[in-house]
Structure formats: C-alpha cells, structure tokens
N, C-alpha and C. Protein backbone atom coordinates (compact mmCIF):
# COMPACT_ATOMS: atom_id res chain seq x y z
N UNK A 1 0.82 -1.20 0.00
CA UNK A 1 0.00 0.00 0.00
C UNK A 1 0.87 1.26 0.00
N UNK A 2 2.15 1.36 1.02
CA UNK A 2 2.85 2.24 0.96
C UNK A 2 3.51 2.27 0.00
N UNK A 3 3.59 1.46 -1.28
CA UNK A 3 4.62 1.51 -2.05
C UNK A 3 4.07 2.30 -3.33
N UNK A 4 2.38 1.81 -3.54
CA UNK A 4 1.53 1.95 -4.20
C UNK A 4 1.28 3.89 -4.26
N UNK A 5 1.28 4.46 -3.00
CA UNK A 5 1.27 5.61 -2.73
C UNK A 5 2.49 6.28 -3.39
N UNK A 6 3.71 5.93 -2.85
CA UNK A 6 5.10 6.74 -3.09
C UNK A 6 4.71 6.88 -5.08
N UNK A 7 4.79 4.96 -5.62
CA UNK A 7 4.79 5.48 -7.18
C UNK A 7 3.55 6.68 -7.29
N UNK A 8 2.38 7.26 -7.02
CA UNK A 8 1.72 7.91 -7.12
C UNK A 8 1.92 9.22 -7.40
N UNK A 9 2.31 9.52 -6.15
CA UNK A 9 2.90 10.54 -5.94
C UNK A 9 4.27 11.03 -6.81
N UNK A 10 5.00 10.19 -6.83
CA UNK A 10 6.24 10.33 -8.16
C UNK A 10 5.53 10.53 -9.40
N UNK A 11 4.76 9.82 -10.04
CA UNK A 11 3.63 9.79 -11.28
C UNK A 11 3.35 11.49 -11.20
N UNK A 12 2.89 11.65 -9.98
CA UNK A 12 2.26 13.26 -9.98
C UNK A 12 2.69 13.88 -10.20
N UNK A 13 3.78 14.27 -9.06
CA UNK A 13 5.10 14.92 -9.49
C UNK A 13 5.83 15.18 -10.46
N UNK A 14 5.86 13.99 -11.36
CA UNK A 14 6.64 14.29 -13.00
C UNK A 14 5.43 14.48 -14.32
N UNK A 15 4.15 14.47 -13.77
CA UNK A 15 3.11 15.76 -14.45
C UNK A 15 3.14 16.74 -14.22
N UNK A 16 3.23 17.35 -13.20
CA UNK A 16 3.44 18.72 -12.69
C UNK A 16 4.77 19.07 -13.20
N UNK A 17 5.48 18.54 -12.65
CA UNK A 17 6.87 19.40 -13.47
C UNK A 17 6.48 19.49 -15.15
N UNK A 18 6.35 18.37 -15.87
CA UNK A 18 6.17 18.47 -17.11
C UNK A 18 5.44 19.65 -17.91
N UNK A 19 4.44 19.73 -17.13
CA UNK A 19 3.12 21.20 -17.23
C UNK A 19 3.55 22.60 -16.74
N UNK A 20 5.05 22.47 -16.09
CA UNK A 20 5.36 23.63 -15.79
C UNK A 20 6.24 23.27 -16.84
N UNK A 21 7.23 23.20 -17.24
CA UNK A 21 7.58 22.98 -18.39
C UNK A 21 7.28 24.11 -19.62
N UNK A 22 6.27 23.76 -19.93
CA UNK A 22 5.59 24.11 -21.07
C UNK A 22 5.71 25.54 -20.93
N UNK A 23 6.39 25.76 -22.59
CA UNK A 23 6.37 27.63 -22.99
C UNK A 23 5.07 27.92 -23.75
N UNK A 24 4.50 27.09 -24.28
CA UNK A 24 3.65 28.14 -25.09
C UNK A 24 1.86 27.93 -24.49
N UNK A 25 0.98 28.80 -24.83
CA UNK A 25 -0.27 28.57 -24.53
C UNK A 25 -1.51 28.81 -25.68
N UNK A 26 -1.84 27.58 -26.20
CA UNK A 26 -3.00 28.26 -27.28
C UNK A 26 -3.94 29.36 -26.98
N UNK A 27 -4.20 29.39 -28.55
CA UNK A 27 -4.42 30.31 -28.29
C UNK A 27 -6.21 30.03 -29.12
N UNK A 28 -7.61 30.24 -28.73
CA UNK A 28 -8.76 29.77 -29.30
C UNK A 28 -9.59 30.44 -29.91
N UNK A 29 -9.88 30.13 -31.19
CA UNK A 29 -10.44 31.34 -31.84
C UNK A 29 -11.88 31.66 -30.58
N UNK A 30 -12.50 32.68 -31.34
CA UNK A 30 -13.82 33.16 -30.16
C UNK A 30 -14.90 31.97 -30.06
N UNK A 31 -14.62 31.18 -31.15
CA UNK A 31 -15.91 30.32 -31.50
C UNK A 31 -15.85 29.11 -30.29
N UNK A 32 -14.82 28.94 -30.36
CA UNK A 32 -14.15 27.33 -29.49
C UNK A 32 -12.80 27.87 -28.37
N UNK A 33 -13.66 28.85 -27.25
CA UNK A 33 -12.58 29.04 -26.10
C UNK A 33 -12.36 27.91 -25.53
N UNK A 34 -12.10 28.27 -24.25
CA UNK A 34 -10.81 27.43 -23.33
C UNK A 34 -11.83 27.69 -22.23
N UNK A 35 -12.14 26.48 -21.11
CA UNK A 35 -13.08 27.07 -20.23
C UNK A 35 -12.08 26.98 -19.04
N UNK A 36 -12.46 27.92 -18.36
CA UNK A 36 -11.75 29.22 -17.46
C UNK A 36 -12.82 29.19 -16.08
N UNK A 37 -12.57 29.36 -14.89
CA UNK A 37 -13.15 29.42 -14.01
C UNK A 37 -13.62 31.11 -13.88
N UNK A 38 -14.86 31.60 -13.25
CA UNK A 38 -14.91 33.16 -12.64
C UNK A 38 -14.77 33.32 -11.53
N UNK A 39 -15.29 34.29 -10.92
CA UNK A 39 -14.67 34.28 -9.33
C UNK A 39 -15.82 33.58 -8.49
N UNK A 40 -16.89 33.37 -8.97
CA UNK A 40 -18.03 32.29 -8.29
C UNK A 40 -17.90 31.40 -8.84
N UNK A 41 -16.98 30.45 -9.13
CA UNK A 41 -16.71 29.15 -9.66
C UNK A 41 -17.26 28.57 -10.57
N UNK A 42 -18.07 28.96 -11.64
CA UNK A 42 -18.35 28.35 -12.22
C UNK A 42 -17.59 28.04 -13.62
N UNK A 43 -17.87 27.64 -14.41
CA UNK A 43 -17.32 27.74 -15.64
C UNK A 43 -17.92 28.65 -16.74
N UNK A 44 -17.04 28.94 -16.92
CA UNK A 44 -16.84 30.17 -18.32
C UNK A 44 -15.97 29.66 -19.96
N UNK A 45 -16.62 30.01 -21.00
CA UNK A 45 -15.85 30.05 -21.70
C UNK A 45 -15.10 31.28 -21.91
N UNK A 46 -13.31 31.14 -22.10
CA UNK A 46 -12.97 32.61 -22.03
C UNK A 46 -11.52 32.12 -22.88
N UNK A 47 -11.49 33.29 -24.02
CA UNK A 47 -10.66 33.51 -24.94
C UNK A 47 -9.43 33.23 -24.46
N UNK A 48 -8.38 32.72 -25.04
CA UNK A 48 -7.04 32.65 -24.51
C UNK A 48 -6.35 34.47 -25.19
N UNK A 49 -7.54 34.84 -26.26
CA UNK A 49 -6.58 36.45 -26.54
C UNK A 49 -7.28 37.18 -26.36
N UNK A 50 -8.61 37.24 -25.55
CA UNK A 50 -9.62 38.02 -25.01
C UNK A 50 -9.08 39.44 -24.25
N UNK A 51 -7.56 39.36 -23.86
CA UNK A 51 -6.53 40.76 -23.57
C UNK A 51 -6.61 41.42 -24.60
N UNK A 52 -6.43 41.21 -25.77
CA UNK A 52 -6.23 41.46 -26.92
C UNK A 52 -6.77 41.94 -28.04
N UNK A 53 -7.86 42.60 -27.52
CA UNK A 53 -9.34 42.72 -28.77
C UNK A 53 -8.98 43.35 -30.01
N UNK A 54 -7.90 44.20 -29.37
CA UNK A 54 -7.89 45.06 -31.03
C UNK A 54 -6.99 44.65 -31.97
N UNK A 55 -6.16 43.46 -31.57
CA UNK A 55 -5.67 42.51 -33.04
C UNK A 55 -6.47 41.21 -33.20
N UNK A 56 -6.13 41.17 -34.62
CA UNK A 56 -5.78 40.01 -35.27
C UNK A 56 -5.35 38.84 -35.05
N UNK A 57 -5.88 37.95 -34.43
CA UNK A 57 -4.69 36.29 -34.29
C UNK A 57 -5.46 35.19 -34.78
N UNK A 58 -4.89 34.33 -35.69
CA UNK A 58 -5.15 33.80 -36.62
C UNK A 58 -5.17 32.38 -35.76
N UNK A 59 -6.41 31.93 -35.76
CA UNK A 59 -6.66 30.22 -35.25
C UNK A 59 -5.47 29.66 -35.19
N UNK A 60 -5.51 28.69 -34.22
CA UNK A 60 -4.00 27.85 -33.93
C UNK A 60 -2.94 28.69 -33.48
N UNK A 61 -3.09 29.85 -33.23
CA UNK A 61 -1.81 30.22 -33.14
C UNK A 61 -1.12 30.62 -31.42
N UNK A 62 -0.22 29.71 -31.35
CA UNK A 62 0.10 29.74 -29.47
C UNK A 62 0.90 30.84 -28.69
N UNK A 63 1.02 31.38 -27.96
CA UNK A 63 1.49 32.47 -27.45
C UNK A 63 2.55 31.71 -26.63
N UNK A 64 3.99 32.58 -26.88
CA UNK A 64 4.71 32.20 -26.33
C UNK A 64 5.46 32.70 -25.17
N UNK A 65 4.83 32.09 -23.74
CA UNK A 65 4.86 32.43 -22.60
C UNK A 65 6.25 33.24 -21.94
N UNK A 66 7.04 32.49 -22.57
CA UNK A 66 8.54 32.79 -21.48
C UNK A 66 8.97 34.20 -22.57
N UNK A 67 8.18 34.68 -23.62
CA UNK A 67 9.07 35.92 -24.51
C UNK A 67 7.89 37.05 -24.74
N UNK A 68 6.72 36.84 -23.20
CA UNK A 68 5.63 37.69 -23.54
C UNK A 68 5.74 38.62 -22.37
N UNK A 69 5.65 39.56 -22.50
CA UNK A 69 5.91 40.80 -21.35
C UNK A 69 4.05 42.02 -21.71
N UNK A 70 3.07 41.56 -20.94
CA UNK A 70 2.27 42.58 -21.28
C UNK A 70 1.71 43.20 -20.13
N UNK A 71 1.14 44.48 -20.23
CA UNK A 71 1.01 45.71 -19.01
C UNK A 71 -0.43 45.37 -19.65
N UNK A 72 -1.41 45.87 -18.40
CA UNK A 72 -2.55 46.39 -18.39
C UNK A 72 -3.81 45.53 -19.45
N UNK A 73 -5.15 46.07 -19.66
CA UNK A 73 -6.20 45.89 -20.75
C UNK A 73 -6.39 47.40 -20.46
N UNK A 74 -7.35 47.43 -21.93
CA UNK A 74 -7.89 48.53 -22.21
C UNK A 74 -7.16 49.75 -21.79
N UNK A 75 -6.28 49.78 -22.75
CA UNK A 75 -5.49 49.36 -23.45
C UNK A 75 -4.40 48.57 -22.81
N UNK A 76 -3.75 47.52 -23.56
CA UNK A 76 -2.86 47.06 -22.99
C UNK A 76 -1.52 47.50 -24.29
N UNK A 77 -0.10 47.46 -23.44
CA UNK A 77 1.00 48.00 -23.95
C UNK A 77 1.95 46.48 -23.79
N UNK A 78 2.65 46.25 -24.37
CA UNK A 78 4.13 45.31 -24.51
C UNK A 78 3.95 44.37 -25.33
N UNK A 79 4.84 43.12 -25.32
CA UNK A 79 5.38 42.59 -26.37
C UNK A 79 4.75 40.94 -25.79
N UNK A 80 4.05 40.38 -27.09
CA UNK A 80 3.28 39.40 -27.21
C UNK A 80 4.23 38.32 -28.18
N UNK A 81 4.80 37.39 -27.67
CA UNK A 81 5.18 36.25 -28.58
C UNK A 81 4.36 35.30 -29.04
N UNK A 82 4.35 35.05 -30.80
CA UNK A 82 3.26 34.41 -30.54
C UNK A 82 3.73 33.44 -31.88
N UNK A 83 3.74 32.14 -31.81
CA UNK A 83 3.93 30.90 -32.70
C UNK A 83 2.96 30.73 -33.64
N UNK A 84 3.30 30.66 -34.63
CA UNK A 84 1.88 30.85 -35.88
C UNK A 84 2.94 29.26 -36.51
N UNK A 85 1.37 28.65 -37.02
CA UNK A 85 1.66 27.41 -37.79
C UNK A 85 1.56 28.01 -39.13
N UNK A 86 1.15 29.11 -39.85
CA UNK A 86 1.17 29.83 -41.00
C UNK A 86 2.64 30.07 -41.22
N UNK A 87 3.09 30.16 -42.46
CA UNK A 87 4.16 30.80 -42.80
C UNK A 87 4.34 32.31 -42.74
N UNK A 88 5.25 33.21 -42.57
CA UNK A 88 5.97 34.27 -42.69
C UNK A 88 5.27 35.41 -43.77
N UNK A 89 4.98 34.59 -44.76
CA UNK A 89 4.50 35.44 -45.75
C UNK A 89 2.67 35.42 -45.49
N UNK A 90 2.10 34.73 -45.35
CA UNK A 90 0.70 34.46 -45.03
C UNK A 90 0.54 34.98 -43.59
N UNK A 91 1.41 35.15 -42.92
CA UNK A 91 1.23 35.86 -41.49
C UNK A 91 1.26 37.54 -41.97
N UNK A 92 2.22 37.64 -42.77
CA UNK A 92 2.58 39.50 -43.20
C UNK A 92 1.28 39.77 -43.77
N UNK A 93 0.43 38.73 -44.54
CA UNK A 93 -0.39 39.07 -45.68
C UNK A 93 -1.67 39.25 -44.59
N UNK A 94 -1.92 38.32 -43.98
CA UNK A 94 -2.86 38.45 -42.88
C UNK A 94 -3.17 39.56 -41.97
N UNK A 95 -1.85 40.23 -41.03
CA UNK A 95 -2.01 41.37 -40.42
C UNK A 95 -2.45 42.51 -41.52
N UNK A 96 -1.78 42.46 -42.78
CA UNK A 96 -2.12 43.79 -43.63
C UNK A 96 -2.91 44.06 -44.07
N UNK A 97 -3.89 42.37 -44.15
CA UNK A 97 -5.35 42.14 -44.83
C UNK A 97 -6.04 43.35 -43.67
N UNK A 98 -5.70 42.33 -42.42
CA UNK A 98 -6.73 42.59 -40.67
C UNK A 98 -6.95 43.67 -40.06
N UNK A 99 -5.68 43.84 -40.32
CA UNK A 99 -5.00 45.35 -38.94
C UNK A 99 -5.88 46.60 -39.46
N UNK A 100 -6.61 46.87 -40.07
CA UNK A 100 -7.47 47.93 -40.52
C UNK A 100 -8.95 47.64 -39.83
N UNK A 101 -9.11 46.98 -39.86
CA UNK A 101 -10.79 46.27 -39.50
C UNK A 101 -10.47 46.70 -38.06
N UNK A 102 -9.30 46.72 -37.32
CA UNK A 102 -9.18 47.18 -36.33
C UNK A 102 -8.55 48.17 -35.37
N UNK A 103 -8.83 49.35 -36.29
CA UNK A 103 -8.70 50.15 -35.74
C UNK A 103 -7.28 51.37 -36.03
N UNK A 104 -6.55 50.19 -36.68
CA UNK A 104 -4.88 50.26 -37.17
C UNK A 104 -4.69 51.07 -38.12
N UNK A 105 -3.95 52.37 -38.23
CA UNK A 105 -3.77 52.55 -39.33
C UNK A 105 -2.13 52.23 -39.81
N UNK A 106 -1.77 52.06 -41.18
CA UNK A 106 -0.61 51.09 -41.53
C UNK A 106 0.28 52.77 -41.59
N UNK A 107 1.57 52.61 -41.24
CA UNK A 107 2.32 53.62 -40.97
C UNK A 107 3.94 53.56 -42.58
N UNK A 108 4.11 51.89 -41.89
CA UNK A 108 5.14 51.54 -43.37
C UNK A 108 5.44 50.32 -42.60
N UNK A 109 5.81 49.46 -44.39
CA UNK A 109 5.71 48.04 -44.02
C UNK A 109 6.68 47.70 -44.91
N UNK A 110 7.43 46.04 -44.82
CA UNK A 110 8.64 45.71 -45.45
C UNK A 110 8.61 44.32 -45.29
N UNK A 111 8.47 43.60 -46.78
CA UNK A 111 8.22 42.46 -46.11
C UNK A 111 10.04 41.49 -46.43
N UNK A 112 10.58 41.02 -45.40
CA UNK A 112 11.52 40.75 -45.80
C UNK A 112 11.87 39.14 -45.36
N UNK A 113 13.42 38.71 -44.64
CA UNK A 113 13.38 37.65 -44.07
C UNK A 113 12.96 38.05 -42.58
N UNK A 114 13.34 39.28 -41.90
CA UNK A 114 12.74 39.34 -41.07
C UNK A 114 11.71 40.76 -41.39
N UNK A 115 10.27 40.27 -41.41
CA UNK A 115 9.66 41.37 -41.87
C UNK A 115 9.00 42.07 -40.68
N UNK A 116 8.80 43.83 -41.33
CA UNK A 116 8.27 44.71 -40.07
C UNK A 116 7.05 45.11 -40.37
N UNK A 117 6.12 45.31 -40.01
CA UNK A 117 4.81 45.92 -40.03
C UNK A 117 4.50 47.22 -38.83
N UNK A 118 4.50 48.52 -39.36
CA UNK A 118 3.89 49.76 -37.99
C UNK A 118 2.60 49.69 -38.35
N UNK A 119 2.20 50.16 -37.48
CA UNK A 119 0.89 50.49 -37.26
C UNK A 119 0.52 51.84 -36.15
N UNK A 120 -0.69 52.48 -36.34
CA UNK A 120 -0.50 53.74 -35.30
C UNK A 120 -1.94 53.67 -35.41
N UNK A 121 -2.25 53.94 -34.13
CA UNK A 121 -3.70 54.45 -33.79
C UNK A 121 -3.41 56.30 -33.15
N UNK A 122 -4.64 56.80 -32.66
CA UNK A 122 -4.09 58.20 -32.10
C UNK A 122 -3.33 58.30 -31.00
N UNK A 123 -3.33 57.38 -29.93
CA UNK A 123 -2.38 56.83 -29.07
C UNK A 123 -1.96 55.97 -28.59
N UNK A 124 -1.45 54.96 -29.78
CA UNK A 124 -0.92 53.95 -29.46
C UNK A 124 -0.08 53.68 -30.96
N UNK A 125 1.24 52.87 -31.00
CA UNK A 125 1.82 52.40 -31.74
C UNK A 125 2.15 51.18 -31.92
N UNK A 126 1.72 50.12 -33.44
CA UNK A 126 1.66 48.74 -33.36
C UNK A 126 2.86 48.44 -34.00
N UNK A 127 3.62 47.52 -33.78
CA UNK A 127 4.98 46.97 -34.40
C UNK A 127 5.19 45.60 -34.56
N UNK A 128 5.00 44.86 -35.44
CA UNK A 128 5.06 43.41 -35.54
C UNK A 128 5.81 42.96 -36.29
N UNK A 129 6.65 41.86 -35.73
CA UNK A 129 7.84 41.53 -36.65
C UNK A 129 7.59 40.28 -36.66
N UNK A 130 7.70 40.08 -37.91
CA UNK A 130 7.73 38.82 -38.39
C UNK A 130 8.67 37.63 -38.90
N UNK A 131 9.48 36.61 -38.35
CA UNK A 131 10.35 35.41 -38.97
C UNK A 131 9.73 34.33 -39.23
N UNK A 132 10.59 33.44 -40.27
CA UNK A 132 10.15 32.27 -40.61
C UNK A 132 10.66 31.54 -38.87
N UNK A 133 9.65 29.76 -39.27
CA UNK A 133 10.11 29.48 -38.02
C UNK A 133 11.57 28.21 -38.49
N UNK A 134 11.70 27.68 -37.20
CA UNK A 134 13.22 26.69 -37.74
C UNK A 134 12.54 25.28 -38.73
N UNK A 135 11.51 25.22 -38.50
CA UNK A 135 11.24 24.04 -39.80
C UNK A 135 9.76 24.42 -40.70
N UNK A 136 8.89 24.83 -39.74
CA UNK A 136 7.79 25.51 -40.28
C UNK A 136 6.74 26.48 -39.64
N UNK A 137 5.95 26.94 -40.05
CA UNK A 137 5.44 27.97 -39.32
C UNK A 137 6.20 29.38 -39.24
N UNK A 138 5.88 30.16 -38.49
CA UNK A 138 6.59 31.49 -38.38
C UNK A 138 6.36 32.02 -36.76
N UNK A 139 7.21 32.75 -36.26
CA UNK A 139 7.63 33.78 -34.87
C UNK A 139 6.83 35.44 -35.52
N UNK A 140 5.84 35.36 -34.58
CA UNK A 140 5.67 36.55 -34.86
C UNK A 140 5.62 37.43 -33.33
N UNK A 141 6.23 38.58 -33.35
CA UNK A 141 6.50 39.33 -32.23
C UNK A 141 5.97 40.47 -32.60
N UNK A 142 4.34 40.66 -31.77
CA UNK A 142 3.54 42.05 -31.47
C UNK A 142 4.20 42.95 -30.46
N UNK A 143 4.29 44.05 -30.49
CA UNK A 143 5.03 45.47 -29.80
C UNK A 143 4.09 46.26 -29.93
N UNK A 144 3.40 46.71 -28.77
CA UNK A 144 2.39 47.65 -28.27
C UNK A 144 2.80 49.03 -27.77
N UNK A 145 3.28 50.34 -27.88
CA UNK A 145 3.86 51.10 -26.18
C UNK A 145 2.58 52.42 -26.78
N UNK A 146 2.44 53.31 -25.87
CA UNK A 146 2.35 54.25 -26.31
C UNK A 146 2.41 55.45 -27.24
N UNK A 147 2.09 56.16 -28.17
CA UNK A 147 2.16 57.27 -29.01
C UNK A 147 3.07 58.29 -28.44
N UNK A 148 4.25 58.56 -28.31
CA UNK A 148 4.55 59.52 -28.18
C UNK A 148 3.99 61.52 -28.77
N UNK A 149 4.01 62.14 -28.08
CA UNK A 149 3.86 63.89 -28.31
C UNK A 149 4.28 64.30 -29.75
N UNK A 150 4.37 64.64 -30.59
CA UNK A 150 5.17 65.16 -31.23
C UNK A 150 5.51 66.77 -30.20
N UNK A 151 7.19 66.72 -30.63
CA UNK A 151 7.66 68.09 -30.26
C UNK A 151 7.50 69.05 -31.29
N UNK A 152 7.29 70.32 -30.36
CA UNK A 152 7.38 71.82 -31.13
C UNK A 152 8.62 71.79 -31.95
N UNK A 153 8.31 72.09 -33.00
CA UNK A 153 10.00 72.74 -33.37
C UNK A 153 10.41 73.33 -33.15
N UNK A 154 11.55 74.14 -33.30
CA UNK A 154 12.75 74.94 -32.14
C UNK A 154 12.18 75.93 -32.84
N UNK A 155 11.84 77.22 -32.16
CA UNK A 155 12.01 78.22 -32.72
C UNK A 155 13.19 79.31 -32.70
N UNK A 156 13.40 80.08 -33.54
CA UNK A 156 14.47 81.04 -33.69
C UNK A 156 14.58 82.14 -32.23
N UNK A 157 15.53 82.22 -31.43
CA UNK A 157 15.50 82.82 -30.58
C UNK A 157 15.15 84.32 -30.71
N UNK A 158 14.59 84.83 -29.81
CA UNK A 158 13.63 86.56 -30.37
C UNK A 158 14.41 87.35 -31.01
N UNK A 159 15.96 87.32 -30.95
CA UNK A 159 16.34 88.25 -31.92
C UNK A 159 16.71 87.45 -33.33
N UNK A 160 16.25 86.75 -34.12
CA UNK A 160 15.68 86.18 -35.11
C UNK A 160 17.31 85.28 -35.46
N UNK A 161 18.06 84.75 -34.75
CA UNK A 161 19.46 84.07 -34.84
C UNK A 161 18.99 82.84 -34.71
N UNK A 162 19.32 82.00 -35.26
CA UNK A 162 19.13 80.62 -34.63
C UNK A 162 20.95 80.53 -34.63
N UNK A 163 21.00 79.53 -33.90
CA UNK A 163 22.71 78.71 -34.06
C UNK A 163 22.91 77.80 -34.97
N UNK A 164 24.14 78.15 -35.43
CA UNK A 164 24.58 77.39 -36.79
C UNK A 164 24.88 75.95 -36.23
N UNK A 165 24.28 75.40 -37.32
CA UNK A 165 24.29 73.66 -37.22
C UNK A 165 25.89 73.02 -36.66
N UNK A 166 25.84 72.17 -35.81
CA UNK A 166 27.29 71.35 -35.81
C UNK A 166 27.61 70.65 -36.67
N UNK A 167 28.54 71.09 -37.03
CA UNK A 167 29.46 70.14 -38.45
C UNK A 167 30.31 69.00 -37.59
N UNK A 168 30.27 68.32 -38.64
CA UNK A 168 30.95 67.03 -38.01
C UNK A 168 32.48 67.01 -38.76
N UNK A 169 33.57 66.92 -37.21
CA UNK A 169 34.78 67.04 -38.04
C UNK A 169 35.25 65.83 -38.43
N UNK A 170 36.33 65.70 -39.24
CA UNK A 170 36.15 64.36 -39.91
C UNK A 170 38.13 63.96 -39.06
C-alpha cells in the first residue's frame, strides 16, 4: 500500500513538473474558447486572446509564454510572442489584410526575411515583426507602447538668430 502511494505521488510529481515545463499557450479562436473558471466558480468560456481585442490572431496560433511581457487591458501595452503554424509570408499578408478592420492605421511596411509591419492608432503604436520558423510555421512578435507627443519645433530665438548647425569634423 505504501509503495503503491510513493509510485503515485512520483507519477504526480513528473506531471506537474512536465506542465510547468511548457512555454507556449494556445491560443482559441472566439468560436471554441478554453473554459476558465470566474470568481463564483463556475465555468466560463474565455478567450485565450480576449486581452487582446484590437488585433488580429489567426486560429491555432500559441502564445509564447517565457518571450511575452504585457502591461494592463484597455489598453494594454508590450510585447506578445506568438507561434503561428502559418508561414511568414501568409502571417505578413494576414495582419495587412486585418490590422485595418481594427482600428490600425498602416504607418510603413517591409516584407523581408525578417519582416516589419507599424501600425498607429491616435495613441498607441503597433509593431510586428515577423520570422520564418526553424522548420515551419513562423515567430511573430507584437510590440504595443504608447504614441509619443510630437515636439514643437525649435524656434528662432527673439532676436531672429538661430545657431549654426554642428558640423561634423572628420
């Protein structure tokens, strides 16, 4: 009986480690969430990108835990790793199709081996970079921060001089 217990408990133990383990977390389209507890216990269905309303993420695609850094909802700001079973080019083609429907406007885009996509709302700035992955699929890395101010330009000091530019000596 005692022996029966110990393997048990070992069994358990090397599930748990295994499940901590794990970097990435699917991710479910709206149709077919992930059920999620609320704070009165019951069950909920609830989005694995339900943080996320104002992009784009394309079914199947897993978020990758240990390279995701995100602040806040409504709005939320930082950097979303996220594993797409799509290729590189069908991921670029996808955000450029999407990113308008939500809200995005496209700033300048480049599609390369590692490709960039901006995006700007009135205060907020979208940045997504896109790689192929090591056998298939693609790495795509969302970048959220804030809109910066634009600055005044300098004006000419009141007696109408500005200072002559620094030359660079060689």
């Amino acid at each position: 009986m005692a022996m029966n217990l110990v393997k048990l408990l070992i069994l358990a133990s090397a599930g748990w480690g295994l499940a901590a383990c794990a970097n990435t977390a699917p991710i479910m389209s709206s149709s077919s969430g992930s059920t999620g507890q609320n704070s009165s216990g019951a069950g909920t269905n609830v989005s694995a990108y339900s943080q996320f309303p104002d992009i784009p993420v394309p079914s199947g695609t897993k978020i990758n835990m240990k390279k995701t850094l995100v602040f806040g909802n409504k709005p939320w700001y930082g950097q979303l790793a996220l594993e797409a079973s799509a290729n590189a080019n069908q991921m670029f083609d996808f955000y450029r199709e999407n990113l308008g429907q939500y809200g995005w406007q496209e700033v300048t885009s480049v599609r390369a081996p590692t490709s960039i996509l901006t995006y700007a709302t009135d205060d907020r700035v979208l940045a997504i970079s896109i790689q192929g992955g090591t056998i298939t699929g693609s790495n795509v890395t969302v970048t959220v921060s804030p809109r910066g101010q634009p600055q005044p330009q300098q004006q000419p000091p009141t007696g109408g001089v500005m200072p002559a530019p620094v030359q660079q000596l060689n």
